[in-house]
Protein backbone atom coordinates (compact mmCIF):
# COMPACT_ATOMS: atom_id res chain seq x y z
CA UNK A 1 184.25 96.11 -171.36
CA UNK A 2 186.45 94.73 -168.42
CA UNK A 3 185.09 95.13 -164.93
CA UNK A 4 187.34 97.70 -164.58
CA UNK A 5 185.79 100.11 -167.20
CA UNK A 6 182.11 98.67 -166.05
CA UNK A 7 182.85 100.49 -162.73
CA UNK A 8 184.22 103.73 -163.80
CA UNK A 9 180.80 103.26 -165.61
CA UNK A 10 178.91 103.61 -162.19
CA UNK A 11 180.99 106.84 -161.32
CA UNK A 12 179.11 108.79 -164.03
CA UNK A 13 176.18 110.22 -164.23
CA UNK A 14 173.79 107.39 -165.71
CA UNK A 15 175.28 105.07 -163.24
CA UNK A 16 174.99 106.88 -160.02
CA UNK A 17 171.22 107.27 -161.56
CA UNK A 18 170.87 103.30 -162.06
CA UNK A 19 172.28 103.38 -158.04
CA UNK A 20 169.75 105.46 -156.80
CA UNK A 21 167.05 103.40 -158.60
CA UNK A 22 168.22 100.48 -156.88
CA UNK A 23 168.90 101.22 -153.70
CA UNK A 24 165.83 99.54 -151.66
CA UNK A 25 166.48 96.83 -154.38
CA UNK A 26 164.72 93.63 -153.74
CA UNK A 27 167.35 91.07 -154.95
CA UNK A 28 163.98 88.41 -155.02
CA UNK A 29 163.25 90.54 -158.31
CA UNK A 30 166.35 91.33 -159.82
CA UNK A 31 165.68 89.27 -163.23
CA UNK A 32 162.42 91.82 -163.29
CA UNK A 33 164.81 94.77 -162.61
CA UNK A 34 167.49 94.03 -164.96
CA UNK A 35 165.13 93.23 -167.59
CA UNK A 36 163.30 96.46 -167.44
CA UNK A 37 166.61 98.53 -166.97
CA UNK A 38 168.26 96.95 -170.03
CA UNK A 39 165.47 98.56 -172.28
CA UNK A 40 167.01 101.95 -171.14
CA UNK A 41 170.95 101.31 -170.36
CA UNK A 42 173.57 99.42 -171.65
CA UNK A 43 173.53 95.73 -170.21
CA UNK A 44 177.14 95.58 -169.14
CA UNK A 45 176.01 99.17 -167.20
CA UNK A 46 173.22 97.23 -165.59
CA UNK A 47 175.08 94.05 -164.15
CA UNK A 48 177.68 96.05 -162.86
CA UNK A 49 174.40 98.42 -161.18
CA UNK A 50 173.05 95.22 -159.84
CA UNK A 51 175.89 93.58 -158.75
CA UNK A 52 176.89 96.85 -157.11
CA UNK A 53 173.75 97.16 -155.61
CA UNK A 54 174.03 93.45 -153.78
CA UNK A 55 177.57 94.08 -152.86
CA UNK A 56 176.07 96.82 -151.09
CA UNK A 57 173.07 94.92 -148.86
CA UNK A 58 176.00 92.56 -148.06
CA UNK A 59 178.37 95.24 -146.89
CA UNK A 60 175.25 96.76 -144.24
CA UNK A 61 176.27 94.04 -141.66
CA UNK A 62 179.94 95.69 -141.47
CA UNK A 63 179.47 99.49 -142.65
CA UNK A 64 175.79 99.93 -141.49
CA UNK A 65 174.63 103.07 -143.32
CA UNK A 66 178.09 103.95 -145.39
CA UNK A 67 177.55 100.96 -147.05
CA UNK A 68 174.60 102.63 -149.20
CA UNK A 69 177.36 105.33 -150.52
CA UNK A 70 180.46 102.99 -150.92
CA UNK A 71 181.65 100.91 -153.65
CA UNK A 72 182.58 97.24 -153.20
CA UNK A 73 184.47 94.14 -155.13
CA UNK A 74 183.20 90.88 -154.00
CA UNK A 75 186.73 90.29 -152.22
CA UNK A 76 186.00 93.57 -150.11
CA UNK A 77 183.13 92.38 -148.70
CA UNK A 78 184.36 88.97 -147.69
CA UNK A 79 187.50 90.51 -146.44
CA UNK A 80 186.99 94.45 -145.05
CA UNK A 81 187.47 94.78 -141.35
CA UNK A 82 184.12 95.69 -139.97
CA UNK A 83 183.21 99.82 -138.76
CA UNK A 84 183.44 99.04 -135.59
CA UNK A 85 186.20 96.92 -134.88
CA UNK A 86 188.52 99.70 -138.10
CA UNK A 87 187.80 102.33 -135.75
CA UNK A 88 188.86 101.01 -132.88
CA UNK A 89 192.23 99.85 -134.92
CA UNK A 90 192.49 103.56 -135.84
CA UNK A 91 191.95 105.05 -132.48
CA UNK A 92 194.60 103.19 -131.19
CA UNK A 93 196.86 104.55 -133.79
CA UNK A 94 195.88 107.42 -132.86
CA UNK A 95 196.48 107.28 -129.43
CA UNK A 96 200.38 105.80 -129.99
CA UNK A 97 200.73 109.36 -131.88
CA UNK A 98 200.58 107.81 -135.13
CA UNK A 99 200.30 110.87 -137.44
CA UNK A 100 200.77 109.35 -141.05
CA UNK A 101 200.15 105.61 -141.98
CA UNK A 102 201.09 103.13 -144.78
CA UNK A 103 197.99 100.51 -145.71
CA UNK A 104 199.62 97.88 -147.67
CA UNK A 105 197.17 95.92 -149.18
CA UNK A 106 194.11 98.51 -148.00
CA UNK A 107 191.49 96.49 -150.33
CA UNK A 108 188.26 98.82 -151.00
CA UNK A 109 189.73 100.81 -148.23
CA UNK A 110 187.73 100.22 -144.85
CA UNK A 111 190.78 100.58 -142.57
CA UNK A 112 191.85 103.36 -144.29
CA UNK A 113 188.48 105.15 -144.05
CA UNK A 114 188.68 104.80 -140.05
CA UNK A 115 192.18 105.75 -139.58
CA UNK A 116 191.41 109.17 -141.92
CA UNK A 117 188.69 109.07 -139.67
CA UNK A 118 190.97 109.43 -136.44
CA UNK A 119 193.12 111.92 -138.31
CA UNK A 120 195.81 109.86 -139.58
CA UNK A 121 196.99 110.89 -143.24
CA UNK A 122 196.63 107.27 -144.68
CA UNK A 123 198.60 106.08 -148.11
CA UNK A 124 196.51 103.11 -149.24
CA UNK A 125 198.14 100.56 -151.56
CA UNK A 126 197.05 97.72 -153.20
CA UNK A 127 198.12 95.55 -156.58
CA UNK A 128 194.46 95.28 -157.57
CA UNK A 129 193.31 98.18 -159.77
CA UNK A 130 189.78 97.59 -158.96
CA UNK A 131 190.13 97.49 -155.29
CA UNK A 132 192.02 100.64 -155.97
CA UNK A 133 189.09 102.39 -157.91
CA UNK A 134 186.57 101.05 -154.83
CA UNK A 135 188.67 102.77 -152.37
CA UNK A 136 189.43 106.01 -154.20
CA UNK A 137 185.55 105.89 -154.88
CA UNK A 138 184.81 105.76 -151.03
CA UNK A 139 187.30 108.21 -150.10
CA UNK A 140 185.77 110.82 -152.13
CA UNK A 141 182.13 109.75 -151.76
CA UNK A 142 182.69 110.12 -147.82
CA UNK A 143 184.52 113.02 -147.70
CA UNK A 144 187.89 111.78 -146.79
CA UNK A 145 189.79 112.11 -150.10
CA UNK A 146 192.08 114.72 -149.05
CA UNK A 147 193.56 112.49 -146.34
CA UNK A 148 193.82 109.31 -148.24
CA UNK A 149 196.07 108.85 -150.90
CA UNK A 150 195.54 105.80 -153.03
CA UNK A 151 198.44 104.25 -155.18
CA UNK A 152 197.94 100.46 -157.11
CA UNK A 153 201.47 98.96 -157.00
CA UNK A 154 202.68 95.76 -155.41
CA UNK A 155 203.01 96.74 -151.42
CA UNK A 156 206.22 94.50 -151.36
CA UNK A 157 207.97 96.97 -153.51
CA UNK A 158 206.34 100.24 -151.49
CA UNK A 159 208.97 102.56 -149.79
CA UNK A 160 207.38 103.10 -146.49
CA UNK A 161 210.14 104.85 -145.31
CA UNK A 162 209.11 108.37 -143.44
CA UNK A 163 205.49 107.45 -142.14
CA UNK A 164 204.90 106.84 -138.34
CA UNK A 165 203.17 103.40 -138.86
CA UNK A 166 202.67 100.31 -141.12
CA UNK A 167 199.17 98.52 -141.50
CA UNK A 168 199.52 94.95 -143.22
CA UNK A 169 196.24 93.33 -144.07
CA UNK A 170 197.27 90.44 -146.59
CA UNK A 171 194.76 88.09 -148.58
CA UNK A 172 193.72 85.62 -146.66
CA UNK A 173 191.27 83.97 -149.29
CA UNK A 174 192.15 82.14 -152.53
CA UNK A 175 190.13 81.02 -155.23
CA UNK A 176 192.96 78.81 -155.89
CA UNK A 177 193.22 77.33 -152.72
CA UNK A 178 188.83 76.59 -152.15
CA UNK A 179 188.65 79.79 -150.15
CA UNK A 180 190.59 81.03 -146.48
CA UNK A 181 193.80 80.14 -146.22
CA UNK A 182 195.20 78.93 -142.60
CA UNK A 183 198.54 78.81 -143.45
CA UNK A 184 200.41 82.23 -142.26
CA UNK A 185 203.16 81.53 -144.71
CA UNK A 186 200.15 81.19 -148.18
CA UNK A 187 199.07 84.78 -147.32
CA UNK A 188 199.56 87.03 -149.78
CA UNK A 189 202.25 88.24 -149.03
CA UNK A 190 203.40 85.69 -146.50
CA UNK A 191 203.48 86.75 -142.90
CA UNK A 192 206.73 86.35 -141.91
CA UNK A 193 207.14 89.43 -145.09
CA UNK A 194 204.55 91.60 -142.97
CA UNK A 195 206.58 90.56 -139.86
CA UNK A 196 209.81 91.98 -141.70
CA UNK A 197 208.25 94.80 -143.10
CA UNK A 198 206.13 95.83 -139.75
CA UNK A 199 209.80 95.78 -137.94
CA UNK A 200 210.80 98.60 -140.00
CA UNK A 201 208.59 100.94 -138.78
CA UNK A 202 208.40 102.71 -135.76
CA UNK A 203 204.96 101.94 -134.96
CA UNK A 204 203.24 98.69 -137.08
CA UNK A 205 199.89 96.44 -136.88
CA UNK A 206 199.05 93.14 -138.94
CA UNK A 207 195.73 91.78 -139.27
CA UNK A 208 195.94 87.98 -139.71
CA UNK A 209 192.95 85.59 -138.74
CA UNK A 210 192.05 84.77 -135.18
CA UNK A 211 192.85 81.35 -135.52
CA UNK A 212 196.61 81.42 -135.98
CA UNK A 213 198.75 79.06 -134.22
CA UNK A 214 200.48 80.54 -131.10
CA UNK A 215 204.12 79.35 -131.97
CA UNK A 216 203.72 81.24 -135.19
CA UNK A 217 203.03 84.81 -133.41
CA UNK A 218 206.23 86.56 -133.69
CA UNK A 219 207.93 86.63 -129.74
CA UNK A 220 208.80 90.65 -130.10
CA UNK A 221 205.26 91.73 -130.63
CA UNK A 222 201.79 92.30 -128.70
CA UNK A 223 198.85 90.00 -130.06
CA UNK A 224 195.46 91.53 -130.01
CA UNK A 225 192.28 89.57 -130.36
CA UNK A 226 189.38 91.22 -130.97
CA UNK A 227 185.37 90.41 -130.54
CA UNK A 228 181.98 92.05 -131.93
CA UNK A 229 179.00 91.48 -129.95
CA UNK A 230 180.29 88.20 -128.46
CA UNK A 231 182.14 87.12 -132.53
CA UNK A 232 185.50 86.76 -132.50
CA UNK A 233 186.41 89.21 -135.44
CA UNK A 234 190.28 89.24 -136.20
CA UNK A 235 193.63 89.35 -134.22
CA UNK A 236 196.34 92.12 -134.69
CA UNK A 237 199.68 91.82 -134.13
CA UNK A 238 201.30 94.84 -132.51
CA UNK A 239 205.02 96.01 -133.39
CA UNK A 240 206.41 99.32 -131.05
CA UNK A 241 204.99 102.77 -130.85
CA UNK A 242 205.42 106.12 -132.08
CA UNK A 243 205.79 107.39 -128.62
CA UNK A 244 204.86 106.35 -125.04
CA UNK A 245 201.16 105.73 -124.37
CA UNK A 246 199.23 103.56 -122.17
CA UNK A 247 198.17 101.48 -125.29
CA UNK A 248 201.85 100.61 -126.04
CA UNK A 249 202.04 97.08 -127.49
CA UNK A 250 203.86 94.96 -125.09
CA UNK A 251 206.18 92.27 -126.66
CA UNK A 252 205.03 88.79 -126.12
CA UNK A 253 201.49 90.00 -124.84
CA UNK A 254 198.69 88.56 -125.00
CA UNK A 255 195.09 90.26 -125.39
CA UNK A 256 191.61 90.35 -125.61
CA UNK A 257 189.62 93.62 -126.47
CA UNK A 258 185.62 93.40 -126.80
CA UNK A 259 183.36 95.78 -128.84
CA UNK A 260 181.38 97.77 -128.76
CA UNK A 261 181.94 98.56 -124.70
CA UNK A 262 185.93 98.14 -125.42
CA UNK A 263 186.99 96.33 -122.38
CA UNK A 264 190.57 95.13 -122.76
CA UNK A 265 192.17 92.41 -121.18
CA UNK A 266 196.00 92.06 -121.54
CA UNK A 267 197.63 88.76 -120.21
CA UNK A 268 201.39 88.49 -118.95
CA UNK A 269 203.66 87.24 -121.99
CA UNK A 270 205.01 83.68 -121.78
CA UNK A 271 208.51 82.92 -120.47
CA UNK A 272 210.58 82.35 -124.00
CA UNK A 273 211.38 78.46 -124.85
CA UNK A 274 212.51 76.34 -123.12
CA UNK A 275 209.39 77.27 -120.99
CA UNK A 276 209.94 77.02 -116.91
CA UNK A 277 207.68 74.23 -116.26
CA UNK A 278 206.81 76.02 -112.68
CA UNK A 279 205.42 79.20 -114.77
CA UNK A 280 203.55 77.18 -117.02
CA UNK A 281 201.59 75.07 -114.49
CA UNK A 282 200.82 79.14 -112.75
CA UNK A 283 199.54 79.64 -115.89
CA UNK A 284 196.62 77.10 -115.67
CA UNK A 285 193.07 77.86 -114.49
CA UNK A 286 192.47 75.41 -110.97
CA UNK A 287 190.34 72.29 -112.10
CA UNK A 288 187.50 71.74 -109.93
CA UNK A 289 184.03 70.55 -108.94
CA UNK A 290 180.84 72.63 -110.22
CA UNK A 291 179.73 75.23 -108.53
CA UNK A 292 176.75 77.32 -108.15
CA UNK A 293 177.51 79.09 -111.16
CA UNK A 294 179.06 78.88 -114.81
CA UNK A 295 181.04 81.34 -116.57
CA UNK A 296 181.35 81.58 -120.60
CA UNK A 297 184.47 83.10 -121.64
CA UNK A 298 183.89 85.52 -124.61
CA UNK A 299 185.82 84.22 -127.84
CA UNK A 300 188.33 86.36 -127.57
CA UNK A 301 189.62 85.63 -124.54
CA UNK A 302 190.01 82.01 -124.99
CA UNK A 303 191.77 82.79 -128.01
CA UNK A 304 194.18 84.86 -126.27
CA UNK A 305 194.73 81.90 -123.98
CA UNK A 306 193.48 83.97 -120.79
CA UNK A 307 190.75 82.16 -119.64
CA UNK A 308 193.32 81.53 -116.50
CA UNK A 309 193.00 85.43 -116.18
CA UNK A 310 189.54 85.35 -115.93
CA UNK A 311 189.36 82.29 -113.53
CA UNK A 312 191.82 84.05 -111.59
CA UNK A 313 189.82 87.61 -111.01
CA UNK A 314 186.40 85.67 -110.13
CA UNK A 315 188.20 82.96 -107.59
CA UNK A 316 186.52 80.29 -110.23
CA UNK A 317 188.01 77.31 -111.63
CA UNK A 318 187.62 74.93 -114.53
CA UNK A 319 184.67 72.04 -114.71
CA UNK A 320 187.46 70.15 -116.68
CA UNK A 321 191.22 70.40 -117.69
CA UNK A 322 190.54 70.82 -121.38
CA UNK A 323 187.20 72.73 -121.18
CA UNK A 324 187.04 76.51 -121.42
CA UNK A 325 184.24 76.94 -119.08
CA UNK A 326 184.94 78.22 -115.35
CA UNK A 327 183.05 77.65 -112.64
CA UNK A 328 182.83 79.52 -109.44
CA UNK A 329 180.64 79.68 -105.65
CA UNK A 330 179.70 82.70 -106.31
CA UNK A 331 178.66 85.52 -109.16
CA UNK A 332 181.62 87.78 -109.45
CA UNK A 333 180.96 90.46 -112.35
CA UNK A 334 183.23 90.71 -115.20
CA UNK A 335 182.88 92.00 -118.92
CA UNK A 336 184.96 88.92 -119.82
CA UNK A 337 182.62 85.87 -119.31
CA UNK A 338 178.45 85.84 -119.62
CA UNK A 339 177.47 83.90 -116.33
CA UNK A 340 174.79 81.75 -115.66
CA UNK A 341 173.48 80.24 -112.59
CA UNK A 342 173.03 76.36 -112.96
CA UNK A 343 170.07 74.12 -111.76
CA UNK A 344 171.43 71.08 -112.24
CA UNK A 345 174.88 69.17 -112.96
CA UNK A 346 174.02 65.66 -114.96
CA UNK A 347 175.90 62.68 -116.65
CA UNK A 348 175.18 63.03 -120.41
CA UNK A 349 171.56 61.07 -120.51
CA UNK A 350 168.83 62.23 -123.43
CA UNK A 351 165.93 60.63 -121.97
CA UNK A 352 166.56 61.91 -118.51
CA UNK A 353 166.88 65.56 -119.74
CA UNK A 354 163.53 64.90 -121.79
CA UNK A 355 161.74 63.84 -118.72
CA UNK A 356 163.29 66.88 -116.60
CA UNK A 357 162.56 69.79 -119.52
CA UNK A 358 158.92 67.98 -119.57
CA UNK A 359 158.26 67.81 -115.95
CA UNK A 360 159.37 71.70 -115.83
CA UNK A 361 157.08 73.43 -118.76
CA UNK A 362 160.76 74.06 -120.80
CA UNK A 363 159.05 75.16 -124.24
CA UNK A 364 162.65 77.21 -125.16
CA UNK A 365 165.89 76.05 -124.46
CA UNK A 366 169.47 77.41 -125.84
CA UNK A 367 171.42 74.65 -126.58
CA UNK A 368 175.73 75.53 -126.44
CA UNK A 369 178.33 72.84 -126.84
CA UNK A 370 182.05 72.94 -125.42
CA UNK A 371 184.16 69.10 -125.88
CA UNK A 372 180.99 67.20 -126.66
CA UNK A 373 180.28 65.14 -129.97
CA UNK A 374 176.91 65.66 -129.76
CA UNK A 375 175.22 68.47 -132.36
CA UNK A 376 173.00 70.96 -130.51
CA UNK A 377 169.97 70.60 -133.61
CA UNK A 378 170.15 66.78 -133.15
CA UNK A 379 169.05 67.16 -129.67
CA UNK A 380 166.46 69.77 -130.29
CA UNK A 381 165.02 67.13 -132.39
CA UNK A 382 165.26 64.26 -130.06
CA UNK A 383 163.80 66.75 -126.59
CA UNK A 384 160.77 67.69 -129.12
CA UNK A 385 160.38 70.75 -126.60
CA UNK A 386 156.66 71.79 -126.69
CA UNK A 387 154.58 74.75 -125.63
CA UNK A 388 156.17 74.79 -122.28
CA UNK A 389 156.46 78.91 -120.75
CA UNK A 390 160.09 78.34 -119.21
CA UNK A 391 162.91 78.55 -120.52
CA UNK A 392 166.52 77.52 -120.08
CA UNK A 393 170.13 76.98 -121.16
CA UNK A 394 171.59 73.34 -121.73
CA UNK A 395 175.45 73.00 -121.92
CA UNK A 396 176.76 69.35 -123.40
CA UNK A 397 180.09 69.41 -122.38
CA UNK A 398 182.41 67.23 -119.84
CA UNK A 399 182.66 67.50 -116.16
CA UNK A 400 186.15 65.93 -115.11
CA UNK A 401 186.61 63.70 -118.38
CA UNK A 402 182.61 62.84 -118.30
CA UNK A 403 180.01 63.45 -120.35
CA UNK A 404 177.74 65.86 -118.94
CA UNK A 405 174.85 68.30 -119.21
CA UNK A 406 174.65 71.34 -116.66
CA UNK A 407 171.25 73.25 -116.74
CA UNK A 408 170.87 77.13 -116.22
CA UNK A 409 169.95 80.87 -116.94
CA UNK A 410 171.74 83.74 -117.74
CA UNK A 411 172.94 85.57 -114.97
CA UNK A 412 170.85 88.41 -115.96
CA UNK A 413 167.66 86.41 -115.41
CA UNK A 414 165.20 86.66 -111.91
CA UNK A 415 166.43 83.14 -111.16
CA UNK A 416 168.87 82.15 -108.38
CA UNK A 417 170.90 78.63 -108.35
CA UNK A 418 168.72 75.97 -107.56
CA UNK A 419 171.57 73.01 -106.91
């Protein structure tokens, strides 16, 4: 049996019982468990249970309690968009009047799920007939099935030609290749296909990885990065809109959008090459000396390239040119940057910052790097921290080309700056 038929094995009856058995499954006994199964079920029945059941415990960190009824491939874990960060893909949709929806390359179907989700009649296509199974599975198992319509058939040869929108979510993992691919052009298929295909459509998103150079983001489309509880997730590239909305993607745009609370920031486009040298130095943060407190740009926004946004709305400035940290004279709240108010600003020097942690009880201390060469664990090992009942933040980064270490606590902390 292929693992094709070993699946279709779990949608009958003695495998959705083998799925109930295991669903509190402790994977520290699985030889135990598929053992004592095997005396009762076939054993091709009982890997594919187990396997399942794994998949599964994997899958909680993205689909929290779904994940207990869905169905999974070991390439639809790794590569599923997340609950939270689908639906807010979907409500966007939505809210451009997206009515009907082509997924090319939908996977075990997580977008697809969210979009049906929003209301959106979704046709979910993807060359890999397991993948397909999974996400036929999932519809059905979550009551969505009468919304999404899943076909297996190579998405480059789909005819996506009457739906309001097209979603593009290609491979971006290859055994062949030793895992994720950085290259836009080795996706499966290649961006610059999704590009072509997503200008087709009326209304069009592609989901490529958040690390993609800036030159090769296409100049007629909105670029959306997105966070998760501080974790840069995924960016989206935005084509058009259905209709007029205040979520229209704006060509050339750049943007940040953070989950759960969904603040978005969205960041003027860049003049088209040759760039006017006058816009581009406007676009640069201030550089400047530290002040009484440091701000932390979420992920997202530095990958947007709008940490000059942020500088701009708190009246901070940078600690150093190439250094996405901003610094300001006083605490200005924004959802965009975690704050902290500093203690001290030092040259780089180990045995001074032992003595100082020492001499101030520091038993804790959350170590973050930003341009330094030296590895946060190698200093927890060197500062030996004891039983000290204070705690504090250490940032190793550089202060105007230096070396340095600035002390401090979260913003949220009882503790005002003490420089």
């Amino acid at each position: 049996m292929n693992d094709l038929d070993n699946f279709v094995g779990l949608l009958a009856p003695e495998g959705q019982a083998l799925l109930a058995e295991l669903r509190d499954h402790d994977p520290a006994e699985e030889l135990a468990a598929a053992t004592r199964l095997r005396r009762d079920h076939p054993a091709p029945l009982v890997s594919a249970a187990l396997g399942q059941a794994r998949l599964r415990q994997r899958a909680a960190a993205k689909f929290g309690a779904d994940a207990q009824l869905m169905y999974f491939t070991p390439n639809g874990v790794e590569q599923s968009t997340r609950t939270t960060v689908a639906a807010h893909r979907a409500a966007r949709f939505a809210a451009l009047g997206v009515r009907t929806l082509a997924d090319l390359c939908c996977g075990i179907g997580g977008d697809a799920l969210a979009l049906a989700r929003a209301g959106i009649r979704v046709l979910a296509v993807d060359r890999d007939p397991l993948a397909c199974a999974a996400a036929r599975a999932n519809a059905e198992v979550l009551g969505l099935a009468e919304l999404i319509e899943v076909r297996c058939a190579d998405v480059t040869e789909v005819d996506t030609a009457g739906y309001d929108a097209v979603f593009v979510d290609p491979a971006r993992r290859s055994k062949a290749r030793g895992g994720r691919i950085f290259d836009p052009e080795a996706y499966s298929p290649p961006l610059s296909w999704a590009v072509e295909a997503a200008r087709t459509a009326p209304c069009a998103a592609l989901k490529i990885a958040p690390g993609v150079p800036h030159d090769a983001l296409p100049e007629d489309a909105e670029t959306e990065w997105i966070s998760d509880g501080g974790d840069v997730k995924e960016a989206v590239v935005w084509f058009g809109s259905a209709e007029e909305s205040p979520v229209r993607p704006a060509p050339g745009g750049r943007r940040a959008t953070l989950l759960p609370a969904g603040e978005t920031l969205l960041g003027a486009a860049r003049p088209a090459p040759p760039a006017d040298p006058a816009a581009d130095e406007a676009d640069r943060p201030p550089v400047g000396p530290v002040g009484d407190w440091l701000y932390e740009p979420d992920g997202a926004v530095i990958r947007a390239h709008l940490v000059a946004d942020v500088a701009r709305q708190i009246d901070g400035r940078l600690i150093d040119p190439t250094i996405a940290y901003i610094t300001a004279d006083r605490l200005t709240a924004t959802p965009y940057a975690t704050a902290y108010a500093l203690t001290d600003v030092l040259p780089f020097n180990v045995k001074k910052l032992k003595a100082l942690l020492r001499e101030r009880e520091v038993g804790i201390a959350v170590i973050k790097k930003r341009g330094s060469a030296v590895e946060p664990e190698e200093l927890r090992k060197k500062l030996k921290l004891g039983g000290g009942r204070n705690s504090c933040t250490i940032f190793l980064t550089r202060v105007a080309g230096a070396p340095a270490m600035l002390l401090g606590h979260p913003a949220t902390d009882p503790v005002t700056p003490g420089r």
